[in-house]
C-alpha atoms as a PDB file:
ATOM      1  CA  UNK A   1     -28.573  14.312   9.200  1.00  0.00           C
ATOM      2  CA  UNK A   2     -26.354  16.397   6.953  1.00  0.00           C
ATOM      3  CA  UNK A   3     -23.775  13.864   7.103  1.00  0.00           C
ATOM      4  CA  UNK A   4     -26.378  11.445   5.393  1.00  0.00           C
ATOM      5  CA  UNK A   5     -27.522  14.264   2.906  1.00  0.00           C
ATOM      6  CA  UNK A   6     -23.981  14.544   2.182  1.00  0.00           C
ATOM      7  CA  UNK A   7     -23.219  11.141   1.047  1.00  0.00           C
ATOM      8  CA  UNK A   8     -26.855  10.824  -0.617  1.00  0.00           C
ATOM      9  CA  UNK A   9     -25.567  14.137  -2.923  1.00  0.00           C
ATOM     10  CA  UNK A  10     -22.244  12.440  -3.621  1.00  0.00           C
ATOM     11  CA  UNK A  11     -23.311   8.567  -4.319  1.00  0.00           C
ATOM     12  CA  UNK A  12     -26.063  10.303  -6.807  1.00  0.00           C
ATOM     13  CA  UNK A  13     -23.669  12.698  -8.566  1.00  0.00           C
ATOM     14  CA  UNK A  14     -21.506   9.457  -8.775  1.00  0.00           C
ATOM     15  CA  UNK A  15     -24.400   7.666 -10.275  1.00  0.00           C
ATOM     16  CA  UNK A  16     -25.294  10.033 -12.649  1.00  0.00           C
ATOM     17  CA  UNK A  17     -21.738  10.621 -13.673  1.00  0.00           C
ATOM     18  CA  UNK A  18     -21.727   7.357 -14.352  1.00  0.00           C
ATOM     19  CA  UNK A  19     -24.710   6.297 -16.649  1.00  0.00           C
ATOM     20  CA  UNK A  20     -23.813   8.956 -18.422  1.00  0.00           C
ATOM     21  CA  UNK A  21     -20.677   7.591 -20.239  1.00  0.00           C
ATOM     22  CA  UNK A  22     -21.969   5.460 -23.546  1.00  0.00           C
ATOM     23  CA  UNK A  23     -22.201   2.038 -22.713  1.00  0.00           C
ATOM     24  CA  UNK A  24     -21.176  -0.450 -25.733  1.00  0.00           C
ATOM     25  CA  UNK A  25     -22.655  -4.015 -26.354  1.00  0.00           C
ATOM     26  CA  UNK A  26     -21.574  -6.394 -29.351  1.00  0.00           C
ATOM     27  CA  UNK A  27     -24.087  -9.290 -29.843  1.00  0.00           C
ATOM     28  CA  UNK A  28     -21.341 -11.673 -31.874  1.00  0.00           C
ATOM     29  CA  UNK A  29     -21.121 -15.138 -33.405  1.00  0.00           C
ATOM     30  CA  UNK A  30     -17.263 -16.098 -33.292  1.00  0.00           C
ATOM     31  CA  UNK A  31     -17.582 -17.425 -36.665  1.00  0.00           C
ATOM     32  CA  UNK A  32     -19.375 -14.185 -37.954  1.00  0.00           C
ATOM     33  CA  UNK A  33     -16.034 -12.312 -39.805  1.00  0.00           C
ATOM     34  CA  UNK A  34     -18.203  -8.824 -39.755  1.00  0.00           C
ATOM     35  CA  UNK A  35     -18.451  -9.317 -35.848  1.00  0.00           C
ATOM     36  CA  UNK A  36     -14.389  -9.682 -35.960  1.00  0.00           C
ATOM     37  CA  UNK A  37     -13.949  -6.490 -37.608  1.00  0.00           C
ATOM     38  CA  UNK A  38     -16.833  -4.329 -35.677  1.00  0.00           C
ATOM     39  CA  UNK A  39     -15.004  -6.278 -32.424  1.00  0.00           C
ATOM     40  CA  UNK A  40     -11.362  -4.919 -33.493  1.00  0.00           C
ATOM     41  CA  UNK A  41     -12.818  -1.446 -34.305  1.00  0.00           C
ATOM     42  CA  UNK A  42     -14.202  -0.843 -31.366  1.00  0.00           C
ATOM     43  CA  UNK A  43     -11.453  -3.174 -29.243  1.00  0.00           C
ATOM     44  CA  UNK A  44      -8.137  -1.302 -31.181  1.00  0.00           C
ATOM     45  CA  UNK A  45      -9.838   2.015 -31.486  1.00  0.00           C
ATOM     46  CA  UNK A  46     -13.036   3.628 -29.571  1.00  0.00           C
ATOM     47  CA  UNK A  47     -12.058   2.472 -26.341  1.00  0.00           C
ATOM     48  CA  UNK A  48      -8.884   4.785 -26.611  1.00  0.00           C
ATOM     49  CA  UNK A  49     -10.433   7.452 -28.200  1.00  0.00           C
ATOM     50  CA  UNK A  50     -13.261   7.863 -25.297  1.00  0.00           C
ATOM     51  CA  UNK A  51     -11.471   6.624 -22.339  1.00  0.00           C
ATOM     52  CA  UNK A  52     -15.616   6.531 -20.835  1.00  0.00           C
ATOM     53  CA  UNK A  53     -16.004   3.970 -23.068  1.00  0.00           C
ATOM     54  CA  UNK A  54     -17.093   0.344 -21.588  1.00  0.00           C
ATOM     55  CA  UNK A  55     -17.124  -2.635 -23.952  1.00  0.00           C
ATOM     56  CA  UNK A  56     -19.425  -6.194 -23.294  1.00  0.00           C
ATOM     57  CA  UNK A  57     -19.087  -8.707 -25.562  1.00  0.00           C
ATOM     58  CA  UNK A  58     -21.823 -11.493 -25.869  1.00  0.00           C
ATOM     59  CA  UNK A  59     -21.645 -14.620 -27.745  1.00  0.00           C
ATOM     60  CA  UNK A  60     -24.875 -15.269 -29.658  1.00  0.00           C
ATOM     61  CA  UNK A  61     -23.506 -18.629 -30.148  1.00  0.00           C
ATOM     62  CA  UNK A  62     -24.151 -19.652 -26.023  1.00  0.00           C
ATOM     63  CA  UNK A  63     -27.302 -20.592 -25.041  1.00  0.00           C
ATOM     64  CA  UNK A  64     -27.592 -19.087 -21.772  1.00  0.00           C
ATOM     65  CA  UNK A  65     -27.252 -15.725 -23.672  1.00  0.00           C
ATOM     66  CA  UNK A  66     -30.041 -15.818 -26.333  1.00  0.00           C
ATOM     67  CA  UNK A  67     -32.391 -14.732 -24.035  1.00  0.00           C
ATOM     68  CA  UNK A  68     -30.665 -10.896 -23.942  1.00  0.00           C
ATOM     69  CA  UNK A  69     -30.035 -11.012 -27.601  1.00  0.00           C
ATOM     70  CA  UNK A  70     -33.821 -11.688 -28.438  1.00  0.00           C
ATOM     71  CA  UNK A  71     -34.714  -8.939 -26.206  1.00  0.00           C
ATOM     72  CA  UNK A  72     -32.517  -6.410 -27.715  1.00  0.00           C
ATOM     73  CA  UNK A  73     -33.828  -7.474 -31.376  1.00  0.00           C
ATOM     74  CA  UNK A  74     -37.251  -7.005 -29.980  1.00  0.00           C
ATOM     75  CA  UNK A  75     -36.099  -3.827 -28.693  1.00  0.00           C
ATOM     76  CA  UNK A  76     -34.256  -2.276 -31.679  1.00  0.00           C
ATOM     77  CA  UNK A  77     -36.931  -3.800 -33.691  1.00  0.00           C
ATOM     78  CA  UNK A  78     -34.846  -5.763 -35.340  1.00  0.00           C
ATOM     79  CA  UNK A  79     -36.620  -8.586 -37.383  1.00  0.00           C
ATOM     80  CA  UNK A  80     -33.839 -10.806 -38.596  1.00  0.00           C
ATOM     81  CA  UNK A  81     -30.980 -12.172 -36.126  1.00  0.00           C
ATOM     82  CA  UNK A  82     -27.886 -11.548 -38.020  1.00  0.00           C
ATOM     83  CA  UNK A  83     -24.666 -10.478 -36.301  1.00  0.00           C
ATOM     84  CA  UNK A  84     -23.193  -8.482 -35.060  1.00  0.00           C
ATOM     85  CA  UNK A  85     -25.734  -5.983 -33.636  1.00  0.00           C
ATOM     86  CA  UNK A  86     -23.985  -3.598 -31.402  1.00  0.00           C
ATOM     87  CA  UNK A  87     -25.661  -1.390 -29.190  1.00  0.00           C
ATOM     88  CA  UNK A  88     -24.620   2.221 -27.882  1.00  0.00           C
ATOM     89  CA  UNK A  89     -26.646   3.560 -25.143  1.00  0.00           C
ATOM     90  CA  UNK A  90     -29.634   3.568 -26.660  1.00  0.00           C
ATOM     91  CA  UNK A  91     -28.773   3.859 -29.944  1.00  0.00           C
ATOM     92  CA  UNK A  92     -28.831  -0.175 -32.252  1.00  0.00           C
ATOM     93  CA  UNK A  93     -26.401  -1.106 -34.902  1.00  0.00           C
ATOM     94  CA  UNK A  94     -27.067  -4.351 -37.358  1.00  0.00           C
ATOM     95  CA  UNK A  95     -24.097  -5.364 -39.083  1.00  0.00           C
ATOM     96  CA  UNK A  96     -20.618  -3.612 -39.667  1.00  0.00           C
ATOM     97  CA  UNK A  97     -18.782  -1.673 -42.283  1.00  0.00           C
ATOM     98  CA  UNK A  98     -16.239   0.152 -42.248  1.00  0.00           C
ATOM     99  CA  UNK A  99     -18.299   3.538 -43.436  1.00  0.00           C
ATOM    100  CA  UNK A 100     -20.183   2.953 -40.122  1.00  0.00           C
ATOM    101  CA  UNK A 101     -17.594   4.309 -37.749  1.00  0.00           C
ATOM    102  CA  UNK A 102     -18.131   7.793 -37.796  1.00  0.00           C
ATOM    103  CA  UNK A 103     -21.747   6.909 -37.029  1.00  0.00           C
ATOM    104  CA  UNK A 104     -20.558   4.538 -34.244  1.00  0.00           C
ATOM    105  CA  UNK A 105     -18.428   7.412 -32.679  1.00  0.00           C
ATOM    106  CA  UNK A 106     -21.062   9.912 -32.907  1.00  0.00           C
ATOM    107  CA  UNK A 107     -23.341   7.508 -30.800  1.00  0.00           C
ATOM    108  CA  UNK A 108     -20.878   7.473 -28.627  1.00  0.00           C
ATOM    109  CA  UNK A 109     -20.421  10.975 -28.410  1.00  0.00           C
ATOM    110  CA  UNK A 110     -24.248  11.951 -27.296  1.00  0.00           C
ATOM    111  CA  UNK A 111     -24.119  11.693 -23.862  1.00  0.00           C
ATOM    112  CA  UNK A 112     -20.733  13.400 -23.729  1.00  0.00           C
ATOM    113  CA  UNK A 113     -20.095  16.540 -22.801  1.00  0.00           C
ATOM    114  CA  UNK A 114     -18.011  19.580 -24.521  1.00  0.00           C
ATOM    115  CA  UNK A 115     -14.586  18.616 -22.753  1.00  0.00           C
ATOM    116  CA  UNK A 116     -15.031  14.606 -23.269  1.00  0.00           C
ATOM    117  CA  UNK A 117     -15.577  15.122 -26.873  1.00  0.00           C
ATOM    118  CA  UNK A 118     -12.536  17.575 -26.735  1.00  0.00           C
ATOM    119  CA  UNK A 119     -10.560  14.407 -25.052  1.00  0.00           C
ATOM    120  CA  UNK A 120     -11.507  12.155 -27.599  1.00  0.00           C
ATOM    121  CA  UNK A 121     -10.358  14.681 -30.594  1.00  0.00           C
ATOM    122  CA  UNK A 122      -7.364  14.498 -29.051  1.00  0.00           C
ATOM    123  CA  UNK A 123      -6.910  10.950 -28.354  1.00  0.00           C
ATOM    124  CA  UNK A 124      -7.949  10.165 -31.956  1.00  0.00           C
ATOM    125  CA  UNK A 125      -4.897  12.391 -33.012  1.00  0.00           C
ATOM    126  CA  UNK A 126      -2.407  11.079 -30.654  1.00  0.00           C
ATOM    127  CA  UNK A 127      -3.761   7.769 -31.953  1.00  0.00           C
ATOM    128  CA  UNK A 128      -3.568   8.395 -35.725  1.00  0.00           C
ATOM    129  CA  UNK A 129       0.101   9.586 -34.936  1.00  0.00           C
ATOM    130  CA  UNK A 130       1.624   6.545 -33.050  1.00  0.00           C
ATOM    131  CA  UNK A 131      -0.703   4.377 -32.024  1.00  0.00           C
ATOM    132  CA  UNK A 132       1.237   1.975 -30.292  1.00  0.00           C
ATOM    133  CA  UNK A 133       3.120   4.455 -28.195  1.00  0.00           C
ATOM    134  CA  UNK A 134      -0.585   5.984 -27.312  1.00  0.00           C
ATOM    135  CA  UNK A 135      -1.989   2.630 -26.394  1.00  0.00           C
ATOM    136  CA  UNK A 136       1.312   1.555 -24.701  1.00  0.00           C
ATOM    137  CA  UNK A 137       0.298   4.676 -22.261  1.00  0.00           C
ATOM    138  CA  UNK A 138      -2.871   4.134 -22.082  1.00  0.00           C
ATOM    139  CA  UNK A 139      -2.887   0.138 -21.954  1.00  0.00           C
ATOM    140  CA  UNK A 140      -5.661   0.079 -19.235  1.00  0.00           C
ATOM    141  CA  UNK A 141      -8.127   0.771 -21.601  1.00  0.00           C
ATOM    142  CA  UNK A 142      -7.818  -2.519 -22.658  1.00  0.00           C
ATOM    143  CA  UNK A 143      -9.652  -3.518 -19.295  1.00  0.00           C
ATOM    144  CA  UNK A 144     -13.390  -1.612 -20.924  1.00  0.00           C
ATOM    145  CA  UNK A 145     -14.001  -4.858 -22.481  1.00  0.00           C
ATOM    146  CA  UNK A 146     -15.533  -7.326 -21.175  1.00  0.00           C
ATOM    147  CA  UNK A 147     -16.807 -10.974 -22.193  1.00  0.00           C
ATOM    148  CA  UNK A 148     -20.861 -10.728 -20.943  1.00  0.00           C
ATOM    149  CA  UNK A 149     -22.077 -14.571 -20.086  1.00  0.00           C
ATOM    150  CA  UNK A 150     -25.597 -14.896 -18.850  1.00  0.00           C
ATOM    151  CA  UNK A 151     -24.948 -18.113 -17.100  1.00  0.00           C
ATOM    152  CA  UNK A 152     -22.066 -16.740 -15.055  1.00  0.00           C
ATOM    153  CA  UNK A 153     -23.603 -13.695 -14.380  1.00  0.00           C
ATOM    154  CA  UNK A 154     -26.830 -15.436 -13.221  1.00  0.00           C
ATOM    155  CA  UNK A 155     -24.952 -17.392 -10.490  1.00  0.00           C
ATOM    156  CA  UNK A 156     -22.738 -14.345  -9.205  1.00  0.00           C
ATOM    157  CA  UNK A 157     -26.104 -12.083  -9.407  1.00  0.00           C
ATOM    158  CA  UNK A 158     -27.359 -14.871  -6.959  1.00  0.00           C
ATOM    159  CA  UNK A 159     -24.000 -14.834  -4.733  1.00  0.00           C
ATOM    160  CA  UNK A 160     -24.065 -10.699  -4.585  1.00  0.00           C
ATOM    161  CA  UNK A 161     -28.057 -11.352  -3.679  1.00  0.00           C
ATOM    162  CA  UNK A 162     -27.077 -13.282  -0.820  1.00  0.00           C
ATOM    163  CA  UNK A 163     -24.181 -11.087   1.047  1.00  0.00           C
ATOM    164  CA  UNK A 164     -26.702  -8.221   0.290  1.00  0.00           C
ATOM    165  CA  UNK A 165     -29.131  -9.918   2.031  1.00  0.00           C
ATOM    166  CA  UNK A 166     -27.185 -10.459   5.247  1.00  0.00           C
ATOM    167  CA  UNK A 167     -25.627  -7.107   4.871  1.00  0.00           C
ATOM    168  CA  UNK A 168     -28.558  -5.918   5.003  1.00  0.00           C
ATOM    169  CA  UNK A 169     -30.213  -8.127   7.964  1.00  0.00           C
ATOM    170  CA  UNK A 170     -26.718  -7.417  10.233  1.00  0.00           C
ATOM    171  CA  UNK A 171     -27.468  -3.414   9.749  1.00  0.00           C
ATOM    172  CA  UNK A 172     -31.190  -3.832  10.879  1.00  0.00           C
ATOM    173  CA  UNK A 173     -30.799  -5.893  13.944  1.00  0.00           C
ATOM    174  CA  UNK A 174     -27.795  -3.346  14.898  1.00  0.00           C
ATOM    175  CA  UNK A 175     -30.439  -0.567  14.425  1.00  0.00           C
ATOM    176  CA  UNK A 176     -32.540  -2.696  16.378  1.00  0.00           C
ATOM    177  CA  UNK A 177     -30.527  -3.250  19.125  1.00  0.00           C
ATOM    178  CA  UNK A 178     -29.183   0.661  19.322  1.00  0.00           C
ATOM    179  CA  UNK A 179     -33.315   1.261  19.513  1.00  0.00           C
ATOM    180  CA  UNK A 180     -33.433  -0.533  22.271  1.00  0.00           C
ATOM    181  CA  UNK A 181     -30.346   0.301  24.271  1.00  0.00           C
ATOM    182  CA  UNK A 182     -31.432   4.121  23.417  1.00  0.00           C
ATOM    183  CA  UNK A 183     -35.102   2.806  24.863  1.00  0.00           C
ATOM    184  CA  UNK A 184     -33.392   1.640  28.238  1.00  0.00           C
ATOM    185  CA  UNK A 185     -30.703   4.572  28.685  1.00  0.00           C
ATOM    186  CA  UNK A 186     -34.330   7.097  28.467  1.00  0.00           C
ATOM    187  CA  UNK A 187     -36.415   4.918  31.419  1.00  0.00           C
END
């Protein structure tokens, strides 16, 4: 039983560590030249200041993922569907400027704590000094960003729904079956 309380503590404190990192999504038209810029800002520069930082891109321009992008207008209360609109945790964006990046990092900076904001001081001086030797280090960052398609997603959601199920049918009839040998060793 401690064992289990164990792993329950750990998988939590890995969950919570988790969600709280800011989360970034870029709603984008690939012919929208504001997207390209918020895109490179965020692509060339936030993801190596707060190494946290994970980056999904979705295309406005594909069907399959209107859907999301009319529920996050609803939800930012966003009336008109211009591009990009990037969302930071919970915090909405509509459009891009360069004058928004300070408020884009200190988005990203509210569910950070003292030393990750320390970090990312850092890392925006080690960037504004070389930057190409500091992303040459630090070239995994590149792998935060991520192209979001709900099509895709839909059909792997369905393949991960399946293995869970008979992952989860396997571990039931072994409990099953260890009730029941446990049954027989007590008569």
């Amino acid at each position: 039983m401690k064992k289990l309380s164990a792993l329950t503590a750990v998988l939590g404190l890995a969950f919570i560590s988790a969600a709280s990192a800011a989360d970034i999504t870029i709603f984008y038209s690939p012919y929208c030249p504001h997207c390209h810029h918020a895109r490179a800002f965020v692509e060339n520069t936030l993801i190596y200041e707060y190494p946290t930082v994970s980056v999904r891109n979705v295309n406005v321009m594909e069907e399959a993922n209107l859907p999301m992008f009319q529920d996050t207008l609803e939800k930012c209360k966003y009336e008109s569907g211009g591009v990009p609109v990037i969302v930071v945790g919970e915090k909405c964006f509509q459009g891009y400027a360069d004058f928004m990046q300070d408020d884009l990092r200190t988005a990203v900076e509210a569910d950070l704590s003292d030393n990750q904001k320390s970090q990312a001081a850092e890392n925006k001086k080690a960037l504004a000094d070389n930057a190409d030797e500091f992303k040459s280090k630090n070239a995994s960052r590149a792998d935060a960003v991520t192209e979001y398609n709900a099509a895709t997603a839909q059909k792997k959601s369905n393949e991960n729904s399946t293995i869970w199920f008979y992952g989860l049918l396997i571990v039931l009839v072994g409990a099953l079956g260890f009730v029941l040998i446990r049954k027989d060793k007590k008569k």
